[in-house]
PDB file of N, CA and C in Angstrom:
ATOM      1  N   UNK A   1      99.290  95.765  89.880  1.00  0.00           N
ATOM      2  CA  UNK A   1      98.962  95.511  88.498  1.00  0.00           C
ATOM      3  C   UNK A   1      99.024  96.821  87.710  1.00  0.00           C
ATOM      4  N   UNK A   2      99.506  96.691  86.529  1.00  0.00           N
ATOM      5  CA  UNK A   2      99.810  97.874  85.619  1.00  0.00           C
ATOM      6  C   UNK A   2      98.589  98.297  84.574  1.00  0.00           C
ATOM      7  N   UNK A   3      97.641  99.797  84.583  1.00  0.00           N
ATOM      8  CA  UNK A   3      97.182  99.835  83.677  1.00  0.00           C
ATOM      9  C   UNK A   3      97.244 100.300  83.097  1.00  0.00           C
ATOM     10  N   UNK A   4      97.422 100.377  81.791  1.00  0.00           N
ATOM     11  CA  UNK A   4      97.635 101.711  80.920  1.00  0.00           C
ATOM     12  C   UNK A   4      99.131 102.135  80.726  1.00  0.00           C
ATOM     13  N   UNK A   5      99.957 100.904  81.489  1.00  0.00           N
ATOM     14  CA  UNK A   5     101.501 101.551  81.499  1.00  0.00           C
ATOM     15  C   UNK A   5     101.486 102.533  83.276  1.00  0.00           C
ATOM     16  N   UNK A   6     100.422 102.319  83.699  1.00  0.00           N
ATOM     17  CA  UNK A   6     100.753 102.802  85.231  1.00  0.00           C
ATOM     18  C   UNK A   6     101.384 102.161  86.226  1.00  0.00           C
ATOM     19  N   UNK A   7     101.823 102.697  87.329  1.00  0.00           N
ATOM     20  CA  UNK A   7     101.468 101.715  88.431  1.00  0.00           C
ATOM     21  C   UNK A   7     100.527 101.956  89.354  1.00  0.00           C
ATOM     22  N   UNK A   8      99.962 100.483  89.710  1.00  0.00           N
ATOM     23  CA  UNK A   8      98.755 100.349  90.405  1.00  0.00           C
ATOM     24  C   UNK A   8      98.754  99.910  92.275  1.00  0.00           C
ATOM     25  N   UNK A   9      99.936 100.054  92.586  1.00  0.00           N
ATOM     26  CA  UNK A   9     100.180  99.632  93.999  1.00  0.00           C
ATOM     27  C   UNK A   9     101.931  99.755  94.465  1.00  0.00           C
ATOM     28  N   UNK A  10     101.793  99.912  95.667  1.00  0.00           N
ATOM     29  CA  UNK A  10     102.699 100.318  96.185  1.00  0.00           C
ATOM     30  C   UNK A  10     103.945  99.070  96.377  1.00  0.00           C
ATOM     31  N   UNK A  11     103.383  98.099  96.240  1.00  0.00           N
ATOM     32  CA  UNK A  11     104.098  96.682  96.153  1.00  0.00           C
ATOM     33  C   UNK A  11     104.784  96.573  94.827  1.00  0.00           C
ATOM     34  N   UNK A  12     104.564  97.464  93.635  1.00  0.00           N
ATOM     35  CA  UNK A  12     104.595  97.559  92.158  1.00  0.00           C
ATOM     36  C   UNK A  12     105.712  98.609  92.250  1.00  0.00           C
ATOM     37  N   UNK A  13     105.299  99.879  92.989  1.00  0.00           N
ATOM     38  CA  UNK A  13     106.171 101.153  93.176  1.00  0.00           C
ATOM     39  C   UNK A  13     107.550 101.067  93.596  1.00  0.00           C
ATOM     40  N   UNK A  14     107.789 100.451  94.754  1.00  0.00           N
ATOM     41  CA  UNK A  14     108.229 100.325  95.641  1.00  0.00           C
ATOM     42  C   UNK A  14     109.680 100.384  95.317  1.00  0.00           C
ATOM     43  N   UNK A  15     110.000  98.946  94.196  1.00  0.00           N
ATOM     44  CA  UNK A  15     111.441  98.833  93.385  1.00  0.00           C
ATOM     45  C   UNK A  15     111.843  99.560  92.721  1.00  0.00           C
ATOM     46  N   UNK A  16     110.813 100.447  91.658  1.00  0.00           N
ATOM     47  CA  UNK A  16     111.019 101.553  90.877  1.00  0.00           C
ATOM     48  C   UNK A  16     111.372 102.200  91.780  1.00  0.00           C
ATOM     49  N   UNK A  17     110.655 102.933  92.876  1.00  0.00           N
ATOM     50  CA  UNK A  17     111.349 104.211  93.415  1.00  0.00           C
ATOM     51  C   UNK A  17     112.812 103.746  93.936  1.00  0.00           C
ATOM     52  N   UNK A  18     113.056 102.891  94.713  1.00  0.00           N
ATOM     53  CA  UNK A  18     114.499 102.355  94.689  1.00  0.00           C
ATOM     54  C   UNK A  18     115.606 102.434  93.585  1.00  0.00           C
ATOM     55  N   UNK A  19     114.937 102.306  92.312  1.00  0.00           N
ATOM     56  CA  UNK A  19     116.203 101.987  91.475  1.00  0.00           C
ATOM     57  C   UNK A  19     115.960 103.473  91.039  1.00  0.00           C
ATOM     58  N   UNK A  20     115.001 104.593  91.742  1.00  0.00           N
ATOM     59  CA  UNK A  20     115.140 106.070  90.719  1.00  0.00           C
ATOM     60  C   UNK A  20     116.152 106.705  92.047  1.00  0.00           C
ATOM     61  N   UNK A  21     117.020 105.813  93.299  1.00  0.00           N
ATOM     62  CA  UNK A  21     117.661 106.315  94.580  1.00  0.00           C
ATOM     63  C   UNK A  21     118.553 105.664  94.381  1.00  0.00           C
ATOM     64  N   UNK A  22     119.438 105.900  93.473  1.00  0.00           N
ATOM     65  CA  UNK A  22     120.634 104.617  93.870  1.00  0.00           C
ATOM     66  C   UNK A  22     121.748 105.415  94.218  1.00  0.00           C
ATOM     67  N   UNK A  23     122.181 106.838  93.626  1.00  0.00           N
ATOM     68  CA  UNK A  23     122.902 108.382  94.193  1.00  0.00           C
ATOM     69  C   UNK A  23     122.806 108.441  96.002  1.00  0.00           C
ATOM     70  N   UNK A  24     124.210 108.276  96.529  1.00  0.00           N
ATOM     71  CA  UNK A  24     124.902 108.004  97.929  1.00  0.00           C
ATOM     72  C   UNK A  24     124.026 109.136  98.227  1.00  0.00           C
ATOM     73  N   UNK A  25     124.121 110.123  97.817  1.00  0.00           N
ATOM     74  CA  UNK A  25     124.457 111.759  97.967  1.00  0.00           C
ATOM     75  C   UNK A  25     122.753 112.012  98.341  1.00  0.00           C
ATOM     76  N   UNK A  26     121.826 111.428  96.895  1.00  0.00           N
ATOM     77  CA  UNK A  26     120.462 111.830  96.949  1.00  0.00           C
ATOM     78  C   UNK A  26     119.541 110.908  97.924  1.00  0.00           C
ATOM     79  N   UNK A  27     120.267 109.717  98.111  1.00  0.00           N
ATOM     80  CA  UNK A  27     120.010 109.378  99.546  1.00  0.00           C
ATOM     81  C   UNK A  27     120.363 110.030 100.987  1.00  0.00           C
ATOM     82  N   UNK A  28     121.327 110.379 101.312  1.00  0.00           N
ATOM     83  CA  UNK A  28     121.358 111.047 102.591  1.00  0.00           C
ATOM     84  C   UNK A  28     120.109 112.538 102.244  1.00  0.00           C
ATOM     85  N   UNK A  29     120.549 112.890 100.932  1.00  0.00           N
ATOM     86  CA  UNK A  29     119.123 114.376 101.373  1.00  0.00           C
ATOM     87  C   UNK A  29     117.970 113.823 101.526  1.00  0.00           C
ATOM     88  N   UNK A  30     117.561 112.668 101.020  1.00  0.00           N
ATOM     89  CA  UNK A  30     116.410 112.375 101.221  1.00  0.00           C
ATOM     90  C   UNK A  30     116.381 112.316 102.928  1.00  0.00           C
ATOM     91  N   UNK A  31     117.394 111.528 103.242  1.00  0.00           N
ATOM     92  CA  UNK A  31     116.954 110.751 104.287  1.00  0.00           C
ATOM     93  C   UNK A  31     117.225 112.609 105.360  1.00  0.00           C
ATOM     94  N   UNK A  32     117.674 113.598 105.352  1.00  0.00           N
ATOM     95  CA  UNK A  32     117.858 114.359 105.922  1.00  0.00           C
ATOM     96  C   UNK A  32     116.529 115.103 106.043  1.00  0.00           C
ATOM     97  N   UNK A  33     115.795 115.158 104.648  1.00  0.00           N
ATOM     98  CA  UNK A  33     114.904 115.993 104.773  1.00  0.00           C
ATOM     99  C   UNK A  33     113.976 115.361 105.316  1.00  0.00           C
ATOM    100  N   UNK A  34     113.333 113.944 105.353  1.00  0.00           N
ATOM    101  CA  UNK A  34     112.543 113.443 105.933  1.00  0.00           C
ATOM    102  C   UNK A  34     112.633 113.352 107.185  1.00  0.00           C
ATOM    103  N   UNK A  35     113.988 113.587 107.837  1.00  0.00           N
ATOM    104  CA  UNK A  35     114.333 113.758 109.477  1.00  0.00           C
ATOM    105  C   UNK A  35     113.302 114.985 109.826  1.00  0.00           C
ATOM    106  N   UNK A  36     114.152 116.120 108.754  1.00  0.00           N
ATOM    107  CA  UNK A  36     113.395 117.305 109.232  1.00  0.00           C
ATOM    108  C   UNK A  36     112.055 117.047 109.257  1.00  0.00           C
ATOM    109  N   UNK A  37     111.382 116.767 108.052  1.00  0.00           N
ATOM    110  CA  UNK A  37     110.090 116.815 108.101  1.00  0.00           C
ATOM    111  C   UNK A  37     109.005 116.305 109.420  1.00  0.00           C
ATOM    112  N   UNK A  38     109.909 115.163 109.920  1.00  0.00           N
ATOM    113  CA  UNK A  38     109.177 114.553 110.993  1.00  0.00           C
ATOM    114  C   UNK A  38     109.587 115.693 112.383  1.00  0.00           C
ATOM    115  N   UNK A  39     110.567 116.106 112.367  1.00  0.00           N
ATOM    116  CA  UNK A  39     111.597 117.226 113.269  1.00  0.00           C
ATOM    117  C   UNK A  39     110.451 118.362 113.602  1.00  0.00           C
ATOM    118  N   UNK A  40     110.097 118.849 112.232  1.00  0.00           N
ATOM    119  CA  UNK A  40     109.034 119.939 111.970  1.00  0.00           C
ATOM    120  C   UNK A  40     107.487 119.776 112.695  1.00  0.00           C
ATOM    121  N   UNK A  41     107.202 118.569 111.969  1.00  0.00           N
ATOM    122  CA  UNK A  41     106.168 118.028 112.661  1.00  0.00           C
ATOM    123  C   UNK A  41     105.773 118.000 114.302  1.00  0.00           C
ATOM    124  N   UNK A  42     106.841 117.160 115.006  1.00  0.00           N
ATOM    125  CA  UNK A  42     106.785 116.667 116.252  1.00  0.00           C
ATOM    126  C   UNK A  42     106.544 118.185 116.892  1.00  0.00           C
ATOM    127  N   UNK A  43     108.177 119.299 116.387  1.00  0.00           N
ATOM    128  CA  UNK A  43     107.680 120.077 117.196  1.00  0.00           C
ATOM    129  C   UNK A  43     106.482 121.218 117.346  1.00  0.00           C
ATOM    130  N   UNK A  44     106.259 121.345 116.064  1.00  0.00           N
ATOM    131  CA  UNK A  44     104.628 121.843 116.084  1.00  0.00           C
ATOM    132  C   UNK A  44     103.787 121.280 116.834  1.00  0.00           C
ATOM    133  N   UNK A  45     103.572 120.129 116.646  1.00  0.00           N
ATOM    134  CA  UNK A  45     102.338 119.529 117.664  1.00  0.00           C
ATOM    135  C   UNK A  45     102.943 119.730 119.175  1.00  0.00           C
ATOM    136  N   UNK A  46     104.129 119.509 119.431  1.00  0.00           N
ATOM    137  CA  UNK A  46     104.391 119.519 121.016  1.00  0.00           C
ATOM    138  C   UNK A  46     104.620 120.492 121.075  1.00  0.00           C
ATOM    139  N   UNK A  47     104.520 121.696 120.595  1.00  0.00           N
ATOM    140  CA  UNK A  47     104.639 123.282 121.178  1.00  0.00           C
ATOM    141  C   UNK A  47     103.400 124.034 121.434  1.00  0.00           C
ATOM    142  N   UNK A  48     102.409 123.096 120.449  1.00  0.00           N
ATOM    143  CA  UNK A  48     101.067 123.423 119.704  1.00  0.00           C
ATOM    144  C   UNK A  48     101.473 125.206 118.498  1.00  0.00           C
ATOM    145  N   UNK A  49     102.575 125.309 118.255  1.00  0.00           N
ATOM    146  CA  UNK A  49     102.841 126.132 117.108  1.00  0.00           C
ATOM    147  C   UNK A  49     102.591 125.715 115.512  1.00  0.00           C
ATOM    148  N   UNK A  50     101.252 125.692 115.307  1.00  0.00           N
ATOM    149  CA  UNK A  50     101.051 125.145 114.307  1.00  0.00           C
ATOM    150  C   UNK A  50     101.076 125.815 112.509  1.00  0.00           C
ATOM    151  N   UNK A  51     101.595 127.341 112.864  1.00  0.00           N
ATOM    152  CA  UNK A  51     102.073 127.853 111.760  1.00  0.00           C
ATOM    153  C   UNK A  51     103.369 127.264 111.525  1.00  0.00           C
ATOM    154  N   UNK A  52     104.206 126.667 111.947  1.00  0.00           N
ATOM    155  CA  UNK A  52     105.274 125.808 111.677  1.00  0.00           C
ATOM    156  C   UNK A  52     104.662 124.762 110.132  1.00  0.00           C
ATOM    157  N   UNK A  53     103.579 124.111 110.403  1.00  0.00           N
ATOM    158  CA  UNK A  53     103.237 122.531 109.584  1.00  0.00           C
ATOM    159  C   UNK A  53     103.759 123.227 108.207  1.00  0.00           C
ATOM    160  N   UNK A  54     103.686 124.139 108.237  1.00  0.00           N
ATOM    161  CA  UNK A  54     103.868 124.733 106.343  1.00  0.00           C
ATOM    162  C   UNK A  54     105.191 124.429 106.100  1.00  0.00           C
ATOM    163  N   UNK A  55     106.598 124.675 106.893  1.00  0.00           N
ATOM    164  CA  UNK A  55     107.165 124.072 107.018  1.00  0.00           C
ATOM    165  C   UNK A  55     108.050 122.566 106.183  1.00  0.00           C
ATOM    166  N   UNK A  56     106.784 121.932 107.191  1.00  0.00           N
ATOM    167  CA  UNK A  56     107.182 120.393 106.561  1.00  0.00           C
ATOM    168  C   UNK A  56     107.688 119.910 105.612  1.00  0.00           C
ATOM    169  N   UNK A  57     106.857 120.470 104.414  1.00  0.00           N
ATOM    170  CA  UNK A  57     106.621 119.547 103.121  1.00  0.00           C
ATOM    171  C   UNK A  57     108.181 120.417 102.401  1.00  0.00           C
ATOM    172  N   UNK A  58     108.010 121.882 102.936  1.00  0.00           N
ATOM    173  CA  UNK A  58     109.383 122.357 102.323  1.00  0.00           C
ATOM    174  C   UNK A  58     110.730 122.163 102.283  1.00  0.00           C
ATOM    175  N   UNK A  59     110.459 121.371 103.818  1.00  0.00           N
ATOM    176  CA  UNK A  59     111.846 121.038 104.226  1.00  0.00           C
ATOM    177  C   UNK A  59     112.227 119.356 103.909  1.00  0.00           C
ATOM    178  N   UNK A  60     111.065 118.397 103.481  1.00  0.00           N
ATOM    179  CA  UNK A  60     111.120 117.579 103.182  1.00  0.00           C
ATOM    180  C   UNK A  60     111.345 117.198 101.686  1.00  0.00           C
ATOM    181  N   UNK A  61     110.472 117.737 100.806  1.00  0.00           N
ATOM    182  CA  UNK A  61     110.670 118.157  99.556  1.00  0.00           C
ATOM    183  C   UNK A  61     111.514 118.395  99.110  1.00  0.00           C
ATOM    184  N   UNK A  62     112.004 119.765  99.645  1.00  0.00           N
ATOM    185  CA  UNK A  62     113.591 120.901  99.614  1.00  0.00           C
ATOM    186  C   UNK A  62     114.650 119.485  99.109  1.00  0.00           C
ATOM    187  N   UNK A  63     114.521 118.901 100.061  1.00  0.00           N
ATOM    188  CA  UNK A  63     116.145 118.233 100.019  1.00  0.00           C
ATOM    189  C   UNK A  63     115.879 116.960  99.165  1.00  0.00           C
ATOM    190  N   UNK A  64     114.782 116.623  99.264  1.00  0.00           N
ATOM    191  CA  UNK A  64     114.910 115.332  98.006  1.00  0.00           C
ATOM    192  C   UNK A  64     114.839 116.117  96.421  1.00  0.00           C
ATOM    193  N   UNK A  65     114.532 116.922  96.384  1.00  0.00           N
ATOM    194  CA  UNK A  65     114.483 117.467  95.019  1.00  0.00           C
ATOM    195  C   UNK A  65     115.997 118.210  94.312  1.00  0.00           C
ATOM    196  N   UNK A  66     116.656 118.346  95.887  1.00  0.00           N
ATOM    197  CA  UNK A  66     117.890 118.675  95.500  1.00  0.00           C
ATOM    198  C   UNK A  66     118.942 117.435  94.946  1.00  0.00           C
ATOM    199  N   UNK A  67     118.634 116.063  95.900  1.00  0.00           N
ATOM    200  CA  UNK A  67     119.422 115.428  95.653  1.00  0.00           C
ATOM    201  C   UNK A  67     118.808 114.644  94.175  1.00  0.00           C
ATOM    202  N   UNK A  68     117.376 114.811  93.527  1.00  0.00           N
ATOM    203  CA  UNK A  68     117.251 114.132  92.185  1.00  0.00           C
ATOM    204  C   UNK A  68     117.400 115.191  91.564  1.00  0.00           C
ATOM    205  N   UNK A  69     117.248 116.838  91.380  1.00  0.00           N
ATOM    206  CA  UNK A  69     118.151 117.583  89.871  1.00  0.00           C
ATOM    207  C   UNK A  69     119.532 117.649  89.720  1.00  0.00           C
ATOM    208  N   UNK A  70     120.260 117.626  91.348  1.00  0.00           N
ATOM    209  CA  UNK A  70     121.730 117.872  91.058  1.00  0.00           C
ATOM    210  C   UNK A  70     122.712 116.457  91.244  1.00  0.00           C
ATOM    211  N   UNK A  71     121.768 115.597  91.567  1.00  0.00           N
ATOM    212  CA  UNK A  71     122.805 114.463  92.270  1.00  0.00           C
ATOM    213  C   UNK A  71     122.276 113.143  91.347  1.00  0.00           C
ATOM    214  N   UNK A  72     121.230 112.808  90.872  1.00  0.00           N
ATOM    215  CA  UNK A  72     120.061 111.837  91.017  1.00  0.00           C
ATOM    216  C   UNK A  72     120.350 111.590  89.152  1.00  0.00           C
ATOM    217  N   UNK A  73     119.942 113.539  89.118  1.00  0.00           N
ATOM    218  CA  UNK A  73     119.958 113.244  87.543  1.00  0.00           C
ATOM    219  C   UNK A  73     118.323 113.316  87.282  1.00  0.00           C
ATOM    220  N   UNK A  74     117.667 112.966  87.922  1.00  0.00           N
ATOM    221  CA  UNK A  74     116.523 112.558  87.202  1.00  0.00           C
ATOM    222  C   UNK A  74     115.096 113.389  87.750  1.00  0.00           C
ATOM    223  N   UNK A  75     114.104 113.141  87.308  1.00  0.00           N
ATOM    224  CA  UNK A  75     112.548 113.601  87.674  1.00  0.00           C
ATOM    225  C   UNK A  75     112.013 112.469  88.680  1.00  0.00           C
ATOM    226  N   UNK A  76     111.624 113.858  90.069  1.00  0.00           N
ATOM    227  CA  UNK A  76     111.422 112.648  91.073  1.00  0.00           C
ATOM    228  C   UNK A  76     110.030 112.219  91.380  1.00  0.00           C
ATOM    229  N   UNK A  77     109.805 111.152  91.492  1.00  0.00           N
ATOM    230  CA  UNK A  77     108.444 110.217  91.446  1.00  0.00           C
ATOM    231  C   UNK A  77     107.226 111.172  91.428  1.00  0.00           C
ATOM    232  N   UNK A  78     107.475 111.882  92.394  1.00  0.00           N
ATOM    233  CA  UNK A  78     106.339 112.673  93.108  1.00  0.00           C
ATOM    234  C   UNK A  78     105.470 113.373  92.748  1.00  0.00           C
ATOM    235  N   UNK A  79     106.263 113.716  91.026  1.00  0.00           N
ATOM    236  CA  UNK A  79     104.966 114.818  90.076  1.00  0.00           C
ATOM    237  C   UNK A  79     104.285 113.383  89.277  1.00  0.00           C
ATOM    238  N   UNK A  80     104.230 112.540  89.315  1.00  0.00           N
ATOM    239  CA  UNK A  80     103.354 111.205  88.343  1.00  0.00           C
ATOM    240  C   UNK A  80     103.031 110.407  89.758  1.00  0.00           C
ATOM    241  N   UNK A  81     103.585 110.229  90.704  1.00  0.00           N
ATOM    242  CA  UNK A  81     102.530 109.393  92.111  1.00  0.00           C
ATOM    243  C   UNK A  81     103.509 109.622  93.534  1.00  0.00           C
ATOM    244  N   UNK A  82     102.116 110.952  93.030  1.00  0.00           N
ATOM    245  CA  UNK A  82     102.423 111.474  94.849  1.00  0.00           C
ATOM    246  C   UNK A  82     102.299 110.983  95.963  1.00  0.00           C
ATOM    247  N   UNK A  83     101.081 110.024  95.878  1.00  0.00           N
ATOM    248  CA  UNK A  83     100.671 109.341  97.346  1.00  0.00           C
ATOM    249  C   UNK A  83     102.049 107.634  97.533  1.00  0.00           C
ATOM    250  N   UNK A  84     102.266 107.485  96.263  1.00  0.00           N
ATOM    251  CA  UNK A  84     103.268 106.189  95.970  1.00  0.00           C
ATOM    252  C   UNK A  84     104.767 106.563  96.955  1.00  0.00           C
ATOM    253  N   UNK A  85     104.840 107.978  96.410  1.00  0.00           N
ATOM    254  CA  UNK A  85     106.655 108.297  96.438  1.00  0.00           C
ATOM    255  C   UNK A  85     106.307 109.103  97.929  1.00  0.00           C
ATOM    256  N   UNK A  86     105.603 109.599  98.367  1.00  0.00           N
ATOM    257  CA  UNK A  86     105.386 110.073  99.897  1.00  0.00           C
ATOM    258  C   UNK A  86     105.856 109.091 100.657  1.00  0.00           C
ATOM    259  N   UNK A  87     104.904 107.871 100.502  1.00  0.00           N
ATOM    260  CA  UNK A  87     105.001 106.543 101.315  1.00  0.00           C
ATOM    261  C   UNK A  87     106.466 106.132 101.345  1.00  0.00           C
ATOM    262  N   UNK A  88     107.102 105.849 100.208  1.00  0.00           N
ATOM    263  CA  UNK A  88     107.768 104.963  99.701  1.00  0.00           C
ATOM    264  C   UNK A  88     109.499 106.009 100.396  1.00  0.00           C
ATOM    265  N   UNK A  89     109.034 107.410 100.305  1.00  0.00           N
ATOM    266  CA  UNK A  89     109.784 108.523 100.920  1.00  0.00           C
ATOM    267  C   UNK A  89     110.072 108.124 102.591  1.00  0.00           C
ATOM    268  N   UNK A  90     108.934 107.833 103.200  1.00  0.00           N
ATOM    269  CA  UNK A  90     108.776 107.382 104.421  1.00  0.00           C
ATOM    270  C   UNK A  90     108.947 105.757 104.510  1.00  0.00           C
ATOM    271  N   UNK A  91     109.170 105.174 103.539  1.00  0.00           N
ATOM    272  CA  UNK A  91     110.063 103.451 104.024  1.00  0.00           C
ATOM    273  C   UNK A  91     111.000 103.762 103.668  1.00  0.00           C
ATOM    274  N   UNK A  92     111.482 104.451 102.989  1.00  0.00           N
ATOM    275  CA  UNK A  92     113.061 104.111 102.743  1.00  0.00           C
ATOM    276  C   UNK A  92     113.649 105.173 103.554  1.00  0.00           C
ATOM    277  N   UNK A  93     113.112 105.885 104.669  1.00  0.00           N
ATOM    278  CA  UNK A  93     113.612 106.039 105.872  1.00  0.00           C
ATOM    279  C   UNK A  93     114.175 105.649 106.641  1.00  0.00           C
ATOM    280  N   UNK A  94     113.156 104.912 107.298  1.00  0.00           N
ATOM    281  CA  UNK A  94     112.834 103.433 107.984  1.00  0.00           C
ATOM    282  C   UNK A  94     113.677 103.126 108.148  1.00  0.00           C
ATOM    283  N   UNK A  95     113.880 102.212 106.669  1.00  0.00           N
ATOM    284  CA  UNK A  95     114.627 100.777 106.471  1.00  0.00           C
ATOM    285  C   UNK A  95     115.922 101.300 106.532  1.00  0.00           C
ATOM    286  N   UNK A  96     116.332 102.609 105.854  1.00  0.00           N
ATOM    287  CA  UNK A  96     117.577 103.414 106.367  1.00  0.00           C
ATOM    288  C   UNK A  96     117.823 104.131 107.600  1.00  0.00           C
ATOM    289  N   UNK A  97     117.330 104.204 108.593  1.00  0.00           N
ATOM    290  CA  UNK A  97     117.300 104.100 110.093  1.00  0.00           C
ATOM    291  C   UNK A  97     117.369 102.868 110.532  1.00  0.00           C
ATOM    292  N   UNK A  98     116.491 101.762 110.189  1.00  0.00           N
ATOM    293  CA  UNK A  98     116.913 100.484 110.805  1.00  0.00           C
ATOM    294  C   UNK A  98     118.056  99.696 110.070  1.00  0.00           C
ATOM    295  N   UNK A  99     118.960 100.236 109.357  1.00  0.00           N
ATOM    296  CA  UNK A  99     119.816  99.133 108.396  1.00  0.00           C
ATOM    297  C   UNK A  99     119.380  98.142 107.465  1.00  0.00           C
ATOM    298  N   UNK A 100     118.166  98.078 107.330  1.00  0.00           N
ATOM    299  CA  UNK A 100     117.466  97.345 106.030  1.00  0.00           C
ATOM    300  C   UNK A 100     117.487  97.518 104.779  1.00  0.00           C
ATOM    301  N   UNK A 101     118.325  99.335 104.230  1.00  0.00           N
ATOM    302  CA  UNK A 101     118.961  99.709 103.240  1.00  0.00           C
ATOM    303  C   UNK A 101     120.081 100.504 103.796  1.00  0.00           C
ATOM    304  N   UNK A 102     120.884 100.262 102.418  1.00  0.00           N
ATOM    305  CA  UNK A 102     122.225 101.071 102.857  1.00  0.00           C
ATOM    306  C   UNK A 102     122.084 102.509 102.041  1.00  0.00           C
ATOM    307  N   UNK A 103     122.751 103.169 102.700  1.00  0.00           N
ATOM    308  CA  UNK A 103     122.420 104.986 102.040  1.00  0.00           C
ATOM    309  C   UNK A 103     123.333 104.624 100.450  1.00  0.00           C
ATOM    310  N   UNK A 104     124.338 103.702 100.404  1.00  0.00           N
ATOM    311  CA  UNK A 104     125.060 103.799  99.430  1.00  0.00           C
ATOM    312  C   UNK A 104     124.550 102.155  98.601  1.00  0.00           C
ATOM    313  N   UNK A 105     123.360 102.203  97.920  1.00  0.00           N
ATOM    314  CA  UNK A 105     123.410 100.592  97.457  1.00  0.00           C
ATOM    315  C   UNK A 105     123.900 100.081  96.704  1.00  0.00           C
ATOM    316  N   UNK A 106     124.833 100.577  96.438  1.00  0.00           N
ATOM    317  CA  UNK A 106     126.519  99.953  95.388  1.00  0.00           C
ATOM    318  C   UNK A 106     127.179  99.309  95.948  1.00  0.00           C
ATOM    319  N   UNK A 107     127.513  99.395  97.104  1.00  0.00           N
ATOM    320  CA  UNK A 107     128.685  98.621  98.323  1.00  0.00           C
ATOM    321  C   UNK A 107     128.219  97.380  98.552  1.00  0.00           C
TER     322      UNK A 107
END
């Protein structure tokens, strides 16, 4: 539910952040940097090198921000709903690892 012109749930978010990914290009960085990010992750904890975690967010961030100023065109979710476009960063992973979206959703 919308208040104020917000959004109020991730079921609400979800399509918006989709239609702010429709760039072939700013999809694969996304989907690259979120590899890393989890990449970063795993191996910190399984090395127990945990000055790595800083890492993460840079290398995850890094590449989606590249593919929405140079590819995208646009301002990405994440400075108006951070906890929305994190999540929503991490399903449209997913669903692009399992074939439930295509990196190119024009085709």
């Amino acid at each position: 539910m919308k208040q104020e012109g917000r959004i109020t749930s991730l079921k609400e978010f979800y399509p918006y952040y989709l239609s702010e990914h429709k760039d072939v290009t700013c999809r694969v960085l996304h989907f690259i940097g979120t590899l890393l990010f989890f990449s970063c992750l795993a191996t910190s904890l399984i090395l127990k090198q945990y000055q790595l975690l800083w890492l993460c967010p840079l290398l995850g961030y890094g590449f989606a921000w590249v593919g929405h100023f140079f590819f995208e065109k646009n301002k990405p979710a994440t400075f108006k709903y951070p906890l929305y476009s994190l999540t929503s960063d991490f399903m449209l992973f997913f669903e692009l690892l399992l074939g439930k979206q295509k990196f190119n959703p024009n085709a």
